[in-house]
PDB file of N, CA and C in Angstrom:
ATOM      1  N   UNK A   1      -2.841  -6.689  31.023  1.00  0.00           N
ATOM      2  CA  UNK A   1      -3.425  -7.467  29.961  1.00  0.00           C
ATOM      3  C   UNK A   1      -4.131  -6.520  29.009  1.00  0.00           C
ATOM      4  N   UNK A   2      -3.464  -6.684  27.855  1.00  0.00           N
ATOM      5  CA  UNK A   2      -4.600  -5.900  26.773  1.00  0.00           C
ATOM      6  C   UNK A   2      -5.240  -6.760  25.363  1.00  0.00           C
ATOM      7  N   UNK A   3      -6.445  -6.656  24.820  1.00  0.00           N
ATOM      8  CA  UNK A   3      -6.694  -7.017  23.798  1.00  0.00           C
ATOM      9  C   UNK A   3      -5.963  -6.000  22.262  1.00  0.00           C
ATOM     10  N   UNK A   4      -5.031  -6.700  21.600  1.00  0.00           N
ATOM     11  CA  UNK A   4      -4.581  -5.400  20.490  1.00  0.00           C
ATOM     12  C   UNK A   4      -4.364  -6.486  19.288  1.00  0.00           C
ATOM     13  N   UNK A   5      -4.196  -6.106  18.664  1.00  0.00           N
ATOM     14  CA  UNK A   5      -3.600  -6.450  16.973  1.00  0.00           C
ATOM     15  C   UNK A   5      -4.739  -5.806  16.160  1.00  0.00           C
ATOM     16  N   UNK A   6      -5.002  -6.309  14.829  1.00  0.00           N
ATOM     17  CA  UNK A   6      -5.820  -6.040  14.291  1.00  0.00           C
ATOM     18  C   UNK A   6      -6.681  -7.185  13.676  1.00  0.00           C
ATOM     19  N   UNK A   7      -7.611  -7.023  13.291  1.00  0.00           N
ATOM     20  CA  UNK A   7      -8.715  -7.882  12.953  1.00  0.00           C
ATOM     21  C   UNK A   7      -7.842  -9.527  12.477  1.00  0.00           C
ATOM     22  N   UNK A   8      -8.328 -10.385  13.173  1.00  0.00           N
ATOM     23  CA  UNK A   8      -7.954 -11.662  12.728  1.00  0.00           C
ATOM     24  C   UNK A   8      -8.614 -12.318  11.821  1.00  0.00           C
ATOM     25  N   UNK A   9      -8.339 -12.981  10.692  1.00  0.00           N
ATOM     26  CA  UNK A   9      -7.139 -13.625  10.384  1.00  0.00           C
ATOM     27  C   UNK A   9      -6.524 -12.237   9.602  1.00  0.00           C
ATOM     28  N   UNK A  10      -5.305 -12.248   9.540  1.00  0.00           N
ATOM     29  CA  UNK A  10      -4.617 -11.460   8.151  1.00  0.00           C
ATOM     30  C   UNK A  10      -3.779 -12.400   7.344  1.00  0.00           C
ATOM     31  N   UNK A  11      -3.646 -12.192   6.217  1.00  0.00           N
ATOM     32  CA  UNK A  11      -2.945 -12.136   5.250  1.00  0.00           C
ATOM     33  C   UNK A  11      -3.826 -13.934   4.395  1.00  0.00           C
ATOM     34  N   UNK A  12      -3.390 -14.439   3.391  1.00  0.00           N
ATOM     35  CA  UNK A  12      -3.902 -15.687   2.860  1.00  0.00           C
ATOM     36  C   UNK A  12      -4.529 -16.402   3.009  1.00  0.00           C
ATOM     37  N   UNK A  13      -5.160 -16.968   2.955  1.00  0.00           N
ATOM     38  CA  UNK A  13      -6.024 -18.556   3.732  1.00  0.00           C
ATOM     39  C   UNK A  13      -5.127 -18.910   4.738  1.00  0.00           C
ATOM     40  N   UNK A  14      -3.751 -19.357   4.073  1.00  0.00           N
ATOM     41  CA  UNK A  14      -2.928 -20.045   5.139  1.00  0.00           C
ATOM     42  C   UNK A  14      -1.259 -19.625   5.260  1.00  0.00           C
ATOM     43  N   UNK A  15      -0.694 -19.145   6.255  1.00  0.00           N
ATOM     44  CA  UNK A  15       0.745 -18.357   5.978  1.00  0.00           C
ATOM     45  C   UNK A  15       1.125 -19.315   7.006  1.00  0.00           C
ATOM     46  N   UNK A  16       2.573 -19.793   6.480  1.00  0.00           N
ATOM     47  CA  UNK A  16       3.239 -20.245   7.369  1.00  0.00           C
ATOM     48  C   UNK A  16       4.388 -19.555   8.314  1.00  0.00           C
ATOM     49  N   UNK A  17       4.766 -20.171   9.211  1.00  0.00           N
ATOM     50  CA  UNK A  17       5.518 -18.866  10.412  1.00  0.00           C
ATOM     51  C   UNK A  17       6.241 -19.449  10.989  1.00  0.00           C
ATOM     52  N   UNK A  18       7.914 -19.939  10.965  1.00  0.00           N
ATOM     53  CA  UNK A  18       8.917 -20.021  11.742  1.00  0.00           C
ATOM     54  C   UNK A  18       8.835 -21.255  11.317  1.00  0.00           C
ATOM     55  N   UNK A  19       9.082 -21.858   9.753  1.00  0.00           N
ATOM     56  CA  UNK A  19       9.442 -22.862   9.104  1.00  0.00           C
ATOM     57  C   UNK A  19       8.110 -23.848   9.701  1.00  0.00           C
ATOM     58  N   UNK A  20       7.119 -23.464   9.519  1.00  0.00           N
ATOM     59  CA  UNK A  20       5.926 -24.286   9.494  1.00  0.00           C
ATOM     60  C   UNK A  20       5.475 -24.515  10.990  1.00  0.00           C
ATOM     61  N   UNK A  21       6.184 -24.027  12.267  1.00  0.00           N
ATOM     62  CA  UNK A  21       5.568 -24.486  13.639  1.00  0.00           C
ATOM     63  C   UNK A  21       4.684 -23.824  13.776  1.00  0.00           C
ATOM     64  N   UNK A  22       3.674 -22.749  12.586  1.00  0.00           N
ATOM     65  CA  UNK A  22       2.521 -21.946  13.465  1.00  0.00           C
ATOM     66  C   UNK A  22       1.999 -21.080  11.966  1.00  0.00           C
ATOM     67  N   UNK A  23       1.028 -21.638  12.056  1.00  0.00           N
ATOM     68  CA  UNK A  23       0.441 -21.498  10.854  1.00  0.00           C
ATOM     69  C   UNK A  23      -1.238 -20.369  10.877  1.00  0.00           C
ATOM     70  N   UNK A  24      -1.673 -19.434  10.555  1.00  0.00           N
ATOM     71  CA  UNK A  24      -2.703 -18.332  10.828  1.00  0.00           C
ATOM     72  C   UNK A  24      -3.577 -19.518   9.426  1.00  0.00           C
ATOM     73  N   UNK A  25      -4.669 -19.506   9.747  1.00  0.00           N
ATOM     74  CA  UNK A  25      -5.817 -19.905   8.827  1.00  0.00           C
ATOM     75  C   UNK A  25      -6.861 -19.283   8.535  1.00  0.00           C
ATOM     76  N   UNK A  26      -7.162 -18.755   7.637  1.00  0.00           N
ATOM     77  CA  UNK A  26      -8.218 -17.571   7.527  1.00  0.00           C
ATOM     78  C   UNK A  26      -9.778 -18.279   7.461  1.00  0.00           C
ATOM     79  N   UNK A  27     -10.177 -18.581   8.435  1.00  0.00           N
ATOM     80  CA  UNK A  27     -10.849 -19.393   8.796  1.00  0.00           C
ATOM     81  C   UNK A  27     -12.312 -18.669   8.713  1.00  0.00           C
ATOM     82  N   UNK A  28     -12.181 -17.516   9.324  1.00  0.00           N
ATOM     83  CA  UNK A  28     -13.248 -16.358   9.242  1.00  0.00           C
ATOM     84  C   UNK A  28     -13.333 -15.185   8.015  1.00  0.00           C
ATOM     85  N   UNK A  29     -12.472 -15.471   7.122  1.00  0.00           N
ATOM     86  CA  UNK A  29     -12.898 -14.765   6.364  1.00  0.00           C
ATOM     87  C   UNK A  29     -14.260 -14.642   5.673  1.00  0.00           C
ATOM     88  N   UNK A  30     -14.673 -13.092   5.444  1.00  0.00           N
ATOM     89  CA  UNK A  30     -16.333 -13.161   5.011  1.00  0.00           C
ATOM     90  C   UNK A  30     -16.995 -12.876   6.419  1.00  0.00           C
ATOM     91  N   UNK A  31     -16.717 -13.163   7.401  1.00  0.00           N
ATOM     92  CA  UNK A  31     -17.896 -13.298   8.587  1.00  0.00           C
ATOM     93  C   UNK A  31     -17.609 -11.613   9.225  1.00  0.00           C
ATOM     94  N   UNK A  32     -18.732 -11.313   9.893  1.00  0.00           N
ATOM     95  CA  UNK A  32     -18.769 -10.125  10.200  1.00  0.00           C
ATOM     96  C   UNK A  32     -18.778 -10.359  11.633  1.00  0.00           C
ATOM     97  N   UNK A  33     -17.433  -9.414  12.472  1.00  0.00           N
ATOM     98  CA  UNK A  33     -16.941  -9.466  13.452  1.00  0.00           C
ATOM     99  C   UNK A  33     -15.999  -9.012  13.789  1.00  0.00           C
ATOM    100  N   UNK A  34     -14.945  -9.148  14.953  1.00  0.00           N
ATOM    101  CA  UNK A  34     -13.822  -8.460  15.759  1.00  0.00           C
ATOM    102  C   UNK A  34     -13.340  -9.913  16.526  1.00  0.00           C
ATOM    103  N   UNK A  35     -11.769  -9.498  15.850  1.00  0.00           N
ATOM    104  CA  UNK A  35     -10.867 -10.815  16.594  1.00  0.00           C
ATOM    105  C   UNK A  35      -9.539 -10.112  16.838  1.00  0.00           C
ATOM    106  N   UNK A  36      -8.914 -10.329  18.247  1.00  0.00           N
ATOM    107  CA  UNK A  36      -7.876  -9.512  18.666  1.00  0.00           C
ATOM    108  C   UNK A  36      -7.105 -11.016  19.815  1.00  0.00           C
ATOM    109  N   UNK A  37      -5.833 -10.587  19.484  1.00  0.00           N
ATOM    110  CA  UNK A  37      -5.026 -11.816  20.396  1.00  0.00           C
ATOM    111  C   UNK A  37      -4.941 -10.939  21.934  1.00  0.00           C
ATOM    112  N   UNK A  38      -4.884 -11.861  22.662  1.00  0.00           N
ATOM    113  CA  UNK A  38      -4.857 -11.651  24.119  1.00  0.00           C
ATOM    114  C   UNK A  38      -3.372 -11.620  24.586  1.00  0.00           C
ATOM    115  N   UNK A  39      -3.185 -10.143  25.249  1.00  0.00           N
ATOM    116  CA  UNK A  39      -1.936 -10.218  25.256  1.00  0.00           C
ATOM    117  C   UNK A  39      -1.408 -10.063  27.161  1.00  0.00           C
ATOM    118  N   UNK A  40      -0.873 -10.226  27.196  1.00  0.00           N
ATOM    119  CA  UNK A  40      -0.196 -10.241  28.956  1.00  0.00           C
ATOM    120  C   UNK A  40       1.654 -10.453  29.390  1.00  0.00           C
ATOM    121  N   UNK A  41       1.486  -9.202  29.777  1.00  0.00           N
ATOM    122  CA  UNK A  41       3.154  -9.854  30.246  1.00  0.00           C
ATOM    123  C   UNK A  41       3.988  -9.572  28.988  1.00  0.00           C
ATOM    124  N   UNK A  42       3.742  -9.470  27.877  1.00  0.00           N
ATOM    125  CA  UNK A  42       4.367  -8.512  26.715  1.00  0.00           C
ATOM    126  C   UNK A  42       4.028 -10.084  25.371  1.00  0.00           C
ATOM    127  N   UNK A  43       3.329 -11.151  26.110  1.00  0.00           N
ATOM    128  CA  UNK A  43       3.528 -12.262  25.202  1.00  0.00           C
ATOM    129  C   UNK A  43       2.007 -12.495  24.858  1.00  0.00           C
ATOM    130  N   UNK A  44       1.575 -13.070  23.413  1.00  0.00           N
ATOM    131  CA  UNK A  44      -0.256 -13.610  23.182  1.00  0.00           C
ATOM    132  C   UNK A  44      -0.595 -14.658  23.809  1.00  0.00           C
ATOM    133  N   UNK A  45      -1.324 -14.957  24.765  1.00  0.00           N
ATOM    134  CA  UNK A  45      -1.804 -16.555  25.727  1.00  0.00           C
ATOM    135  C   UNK A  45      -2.971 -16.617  25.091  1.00  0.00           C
ATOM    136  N   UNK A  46      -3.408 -15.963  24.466  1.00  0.00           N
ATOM    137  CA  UNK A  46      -4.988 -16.343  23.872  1.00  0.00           C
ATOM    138  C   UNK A  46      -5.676 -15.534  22.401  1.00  0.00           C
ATOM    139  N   UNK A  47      -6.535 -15.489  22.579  1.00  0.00           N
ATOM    140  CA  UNK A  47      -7.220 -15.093  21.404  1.00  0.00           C
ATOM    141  C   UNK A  47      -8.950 -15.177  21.674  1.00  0.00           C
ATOM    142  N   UNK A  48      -9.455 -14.165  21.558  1.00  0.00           N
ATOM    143  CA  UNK A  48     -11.074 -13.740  22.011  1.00  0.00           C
ATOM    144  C   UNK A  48     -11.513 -13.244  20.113  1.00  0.00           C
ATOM    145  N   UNK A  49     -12.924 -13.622  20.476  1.00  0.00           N
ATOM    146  CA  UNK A  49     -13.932 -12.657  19.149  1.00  0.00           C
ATOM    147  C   UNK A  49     -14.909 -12.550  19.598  1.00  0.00           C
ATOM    148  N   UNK A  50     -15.940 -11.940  18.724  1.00  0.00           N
ATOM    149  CA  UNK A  50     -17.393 -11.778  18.589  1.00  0.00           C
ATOM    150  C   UNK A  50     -17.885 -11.669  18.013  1.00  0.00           C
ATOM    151  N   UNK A  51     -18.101 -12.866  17.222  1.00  0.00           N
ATOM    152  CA  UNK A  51     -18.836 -12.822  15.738  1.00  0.00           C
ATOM    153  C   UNK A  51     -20.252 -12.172  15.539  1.00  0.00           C
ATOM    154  N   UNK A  52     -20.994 -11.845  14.601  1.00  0.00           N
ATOM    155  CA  UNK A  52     -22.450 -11.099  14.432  1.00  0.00           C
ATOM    156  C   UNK A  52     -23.057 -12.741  14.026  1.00  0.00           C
ATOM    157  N   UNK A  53     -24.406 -13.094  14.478  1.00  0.00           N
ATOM    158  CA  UNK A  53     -25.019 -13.974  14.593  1.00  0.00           C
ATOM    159  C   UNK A  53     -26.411 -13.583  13.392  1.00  0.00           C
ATOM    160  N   UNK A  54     -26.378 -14.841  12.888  1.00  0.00           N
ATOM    161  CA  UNK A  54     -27.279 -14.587  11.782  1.00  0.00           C
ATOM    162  C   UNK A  54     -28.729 -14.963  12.259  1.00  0.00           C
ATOM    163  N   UNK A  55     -29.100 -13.762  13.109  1.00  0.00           N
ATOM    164  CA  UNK A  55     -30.424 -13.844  13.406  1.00  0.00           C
ATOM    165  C   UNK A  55     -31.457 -12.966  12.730  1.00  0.00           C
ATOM    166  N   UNK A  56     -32.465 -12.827  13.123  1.00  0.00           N
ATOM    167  CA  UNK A  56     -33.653 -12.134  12.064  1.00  0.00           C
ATOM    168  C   UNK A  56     -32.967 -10.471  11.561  1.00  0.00           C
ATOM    169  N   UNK A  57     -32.712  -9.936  13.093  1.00  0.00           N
ATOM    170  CA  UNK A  57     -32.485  -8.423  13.185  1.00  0.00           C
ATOM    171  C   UNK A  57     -30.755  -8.376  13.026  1.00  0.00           C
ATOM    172  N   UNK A  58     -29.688  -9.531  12.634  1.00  0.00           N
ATOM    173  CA  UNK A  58     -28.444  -9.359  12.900  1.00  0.00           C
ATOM    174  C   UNK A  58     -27.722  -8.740  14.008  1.00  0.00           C
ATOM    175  N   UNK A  59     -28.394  -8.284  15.122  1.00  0.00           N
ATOM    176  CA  UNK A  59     -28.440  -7.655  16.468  1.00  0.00           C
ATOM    177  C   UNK A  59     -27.447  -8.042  17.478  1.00  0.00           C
ATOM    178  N   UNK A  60     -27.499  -9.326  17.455  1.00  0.00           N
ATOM    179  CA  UNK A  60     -26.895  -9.980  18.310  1.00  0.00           C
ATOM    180  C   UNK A  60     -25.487 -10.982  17.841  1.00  0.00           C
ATOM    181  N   UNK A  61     -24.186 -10.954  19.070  1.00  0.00           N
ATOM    182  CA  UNK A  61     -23.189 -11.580  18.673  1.00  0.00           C
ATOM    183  C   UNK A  61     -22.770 -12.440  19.469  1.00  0.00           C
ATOM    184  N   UNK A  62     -22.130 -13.289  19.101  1.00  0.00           N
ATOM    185  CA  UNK A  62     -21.595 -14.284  19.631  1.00  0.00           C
ATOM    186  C   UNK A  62     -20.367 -14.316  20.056  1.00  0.00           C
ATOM    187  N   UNK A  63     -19.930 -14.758  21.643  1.00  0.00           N
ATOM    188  CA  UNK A  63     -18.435 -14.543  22.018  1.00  0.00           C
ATOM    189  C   UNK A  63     -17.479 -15.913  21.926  1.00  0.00           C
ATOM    190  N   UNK A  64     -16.407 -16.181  21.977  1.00  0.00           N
ATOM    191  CA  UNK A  64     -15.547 -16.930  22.009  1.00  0.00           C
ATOM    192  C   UNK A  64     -14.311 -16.267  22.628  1.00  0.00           C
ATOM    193  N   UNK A  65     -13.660 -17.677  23.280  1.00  0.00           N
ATOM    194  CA  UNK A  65     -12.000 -17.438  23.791  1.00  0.00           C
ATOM    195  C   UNK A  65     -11.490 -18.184  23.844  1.00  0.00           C
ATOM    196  N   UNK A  66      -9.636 -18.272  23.905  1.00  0.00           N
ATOM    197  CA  UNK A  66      -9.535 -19.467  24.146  1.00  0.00           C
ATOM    198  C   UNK A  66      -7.688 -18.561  25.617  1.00  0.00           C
ATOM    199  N   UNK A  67      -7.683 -19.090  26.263  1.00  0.00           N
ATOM    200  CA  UNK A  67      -6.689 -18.499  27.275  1.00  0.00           C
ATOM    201  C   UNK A  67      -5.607 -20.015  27.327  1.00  0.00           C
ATOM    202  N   UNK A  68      -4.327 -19.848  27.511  1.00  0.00           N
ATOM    203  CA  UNK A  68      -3.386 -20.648  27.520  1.00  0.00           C
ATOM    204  C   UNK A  68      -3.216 -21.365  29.150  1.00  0.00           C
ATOM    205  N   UNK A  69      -3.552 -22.257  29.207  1.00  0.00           N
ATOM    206  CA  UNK A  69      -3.757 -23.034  30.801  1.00  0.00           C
ATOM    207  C   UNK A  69      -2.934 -22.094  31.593  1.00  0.00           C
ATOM    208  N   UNK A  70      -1.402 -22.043  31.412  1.00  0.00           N
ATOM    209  CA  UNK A  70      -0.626 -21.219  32.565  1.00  0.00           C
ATOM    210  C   UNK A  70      -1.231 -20.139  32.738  1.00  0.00           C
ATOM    211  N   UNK A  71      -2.306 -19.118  32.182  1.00  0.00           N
ATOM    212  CA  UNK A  71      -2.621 -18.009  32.467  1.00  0.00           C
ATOM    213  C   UNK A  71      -3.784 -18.074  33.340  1.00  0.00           C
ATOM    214  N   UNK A  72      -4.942 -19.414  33.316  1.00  0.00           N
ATOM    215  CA  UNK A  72      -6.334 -19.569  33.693  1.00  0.00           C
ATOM    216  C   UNK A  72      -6.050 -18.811  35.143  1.00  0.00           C
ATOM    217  N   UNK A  73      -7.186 -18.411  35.508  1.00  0.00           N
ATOM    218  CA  UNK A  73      -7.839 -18.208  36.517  1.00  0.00           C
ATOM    219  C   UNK A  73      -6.909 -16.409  37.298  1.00  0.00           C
ATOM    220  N   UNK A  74      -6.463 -15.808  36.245  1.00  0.00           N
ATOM    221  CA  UNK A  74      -5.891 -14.279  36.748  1.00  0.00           C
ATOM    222  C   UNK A  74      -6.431 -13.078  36.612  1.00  0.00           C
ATOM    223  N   UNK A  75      -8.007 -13.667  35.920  1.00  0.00           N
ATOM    224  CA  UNK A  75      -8.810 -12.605  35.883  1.00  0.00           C
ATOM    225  C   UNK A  75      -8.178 -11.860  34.500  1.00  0.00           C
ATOM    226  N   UNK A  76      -7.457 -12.413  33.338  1.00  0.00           N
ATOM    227  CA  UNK A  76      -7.107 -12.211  31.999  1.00  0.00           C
ATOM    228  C   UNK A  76      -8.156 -12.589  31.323  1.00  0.00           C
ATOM    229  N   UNK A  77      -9.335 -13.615  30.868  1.00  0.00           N
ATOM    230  CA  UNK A  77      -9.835 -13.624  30.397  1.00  0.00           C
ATOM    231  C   UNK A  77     -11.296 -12.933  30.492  1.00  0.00           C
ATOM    232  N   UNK A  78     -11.532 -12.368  32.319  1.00  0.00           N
ATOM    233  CA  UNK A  78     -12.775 -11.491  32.238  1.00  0.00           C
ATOM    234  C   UNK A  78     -11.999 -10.256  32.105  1.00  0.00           C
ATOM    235  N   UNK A  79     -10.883  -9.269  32.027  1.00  0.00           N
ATOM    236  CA  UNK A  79     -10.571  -8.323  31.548  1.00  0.00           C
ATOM    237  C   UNK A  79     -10.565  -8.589  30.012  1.00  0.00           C
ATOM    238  N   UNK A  80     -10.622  -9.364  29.219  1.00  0.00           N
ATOM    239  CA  UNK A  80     -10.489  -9.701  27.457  1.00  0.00           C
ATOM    240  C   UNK A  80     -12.135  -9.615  27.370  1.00  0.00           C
ATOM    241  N   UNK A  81     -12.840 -10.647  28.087  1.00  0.00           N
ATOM    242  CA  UNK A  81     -14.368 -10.219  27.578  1.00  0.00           C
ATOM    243  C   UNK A  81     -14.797  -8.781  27.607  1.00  0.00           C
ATOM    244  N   UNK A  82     -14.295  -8.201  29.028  1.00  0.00           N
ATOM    245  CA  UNK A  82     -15.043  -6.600  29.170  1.00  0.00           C
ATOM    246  C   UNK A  82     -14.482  -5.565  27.726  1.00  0.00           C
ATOM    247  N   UNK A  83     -12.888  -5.788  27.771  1.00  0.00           N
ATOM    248  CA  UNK A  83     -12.971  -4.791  26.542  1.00  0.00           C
ATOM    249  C   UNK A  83     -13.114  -5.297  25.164  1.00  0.00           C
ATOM    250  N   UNK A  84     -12.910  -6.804  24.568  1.00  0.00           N
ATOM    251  CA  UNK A  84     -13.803  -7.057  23.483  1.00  0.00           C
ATOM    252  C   UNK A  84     -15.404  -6.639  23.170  1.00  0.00           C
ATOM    253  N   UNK A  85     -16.197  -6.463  24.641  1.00  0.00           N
ATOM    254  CA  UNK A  85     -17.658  -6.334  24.387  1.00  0.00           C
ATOM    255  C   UNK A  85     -16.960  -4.686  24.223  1.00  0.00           C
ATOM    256  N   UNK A  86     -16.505  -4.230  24.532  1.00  0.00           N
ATOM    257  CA  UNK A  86     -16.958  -2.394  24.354  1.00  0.00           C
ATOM    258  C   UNK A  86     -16.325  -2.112  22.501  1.00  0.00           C
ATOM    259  N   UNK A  87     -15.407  -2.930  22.657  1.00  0.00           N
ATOM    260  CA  UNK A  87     -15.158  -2.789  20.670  1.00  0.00           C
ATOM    261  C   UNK A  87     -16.328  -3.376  20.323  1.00  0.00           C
ATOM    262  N   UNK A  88     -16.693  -4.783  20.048  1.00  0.00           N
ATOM    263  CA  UNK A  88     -17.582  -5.118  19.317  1.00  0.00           C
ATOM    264  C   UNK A  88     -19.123  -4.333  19.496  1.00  0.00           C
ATOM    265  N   UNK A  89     -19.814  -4.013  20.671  1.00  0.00           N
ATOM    266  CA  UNK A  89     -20.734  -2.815  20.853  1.00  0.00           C
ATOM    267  C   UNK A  89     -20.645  -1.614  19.835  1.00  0.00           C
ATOM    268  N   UNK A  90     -19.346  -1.430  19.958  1.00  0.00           N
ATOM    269  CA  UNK A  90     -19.543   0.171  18.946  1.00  0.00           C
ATOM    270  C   UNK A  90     -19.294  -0.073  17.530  1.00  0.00           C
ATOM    271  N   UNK A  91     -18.218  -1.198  17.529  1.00  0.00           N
ATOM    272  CA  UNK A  91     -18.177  -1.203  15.874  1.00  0.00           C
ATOM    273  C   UNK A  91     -18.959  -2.231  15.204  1.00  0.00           C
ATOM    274  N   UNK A  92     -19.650  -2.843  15.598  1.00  0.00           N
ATOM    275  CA  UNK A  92     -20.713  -3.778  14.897  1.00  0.00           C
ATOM    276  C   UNK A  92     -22.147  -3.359  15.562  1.00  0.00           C
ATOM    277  N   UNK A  93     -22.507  -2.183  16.381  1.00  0.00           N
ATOM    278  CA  UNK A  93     -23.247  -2.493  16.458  1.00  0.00           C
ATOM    279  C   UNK A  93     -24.713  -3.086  16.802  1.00  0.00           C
ATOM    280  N   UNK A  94     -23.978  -3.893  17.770  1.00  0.00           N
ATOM    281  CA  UNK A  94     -24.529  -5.032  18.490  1.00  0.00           C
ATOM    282  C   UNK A  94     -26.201  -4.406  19.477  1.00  0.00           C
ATOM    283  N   UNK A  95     -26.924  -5.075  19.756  1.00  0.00           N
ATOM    284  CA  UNK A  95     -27.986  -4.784  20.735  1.00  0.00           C
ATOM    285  C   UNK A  95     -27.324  -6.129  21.909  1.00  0.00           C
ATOM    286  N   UNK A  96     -27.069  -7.174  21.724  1.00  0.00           N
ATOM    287  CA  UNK A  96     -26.673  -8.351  22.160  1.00  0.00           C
ATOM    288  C   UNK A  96     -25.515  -8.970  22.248  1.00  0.00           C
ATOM    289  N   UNK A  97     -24.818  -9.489  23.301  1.00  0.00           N
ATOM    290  CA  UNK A  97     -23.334 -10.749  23.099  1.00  0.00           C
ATOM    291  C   UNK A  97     -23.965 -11.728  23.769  1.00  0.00           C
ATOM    292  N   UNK A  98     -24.051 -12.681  22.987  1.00  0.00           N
ATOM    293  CA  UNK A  98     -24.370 -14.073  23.770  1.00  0.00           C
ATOM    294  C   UNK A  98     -23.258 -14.985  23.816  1.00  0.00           C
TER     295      UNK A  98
END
């Protein structure tokens, strides 16, 4: 299992993909953070971030995931938290992931 691509969303507000079944929404554009699809088995089951949280000191970030049911429970999504926290740590920053 690895976390790879590059920063999510890319390209428009909204691109469509394989005659409209899958559509990217730039949903986060503007926000300061790290978003990488979850990959396993050579295919994406998920998608993790860690947004920067608008607190006094900007210090601290916020995590999210989301893992595809057939994958739950293989120990894919605590290998996606451990190396999302070591990117988001160095390149944002962070004192905090909440």
């Amino acid at each position: 299992m690895q976390c790879r691509g590059q920063n999510f969303p890319v390209g428009p507000a909204s691109v469509s993909i394989h005659g409209g079944r899958c559509r990217l929404v730039a949903e986060n554009d503007g926000k300061e953070g790290v978003w990488r699809a979850i990959v396993a088995d050579g295919q994406i089951v998920g998608s993790i971030s860690v947004e920067r949280m608008a607190d006094e000191n900007r210090a601290a970030g916020s995590i999210g995931y989301m893992i595809l049911t057939p994958f739950w429970s293989q120990g894919i999504g605590t290998e996606a938290v451990r190396q999302i926290c070591e990117i988001a740590f160095r390149k944002l920053t962070l004192e905090r992931i909440i």
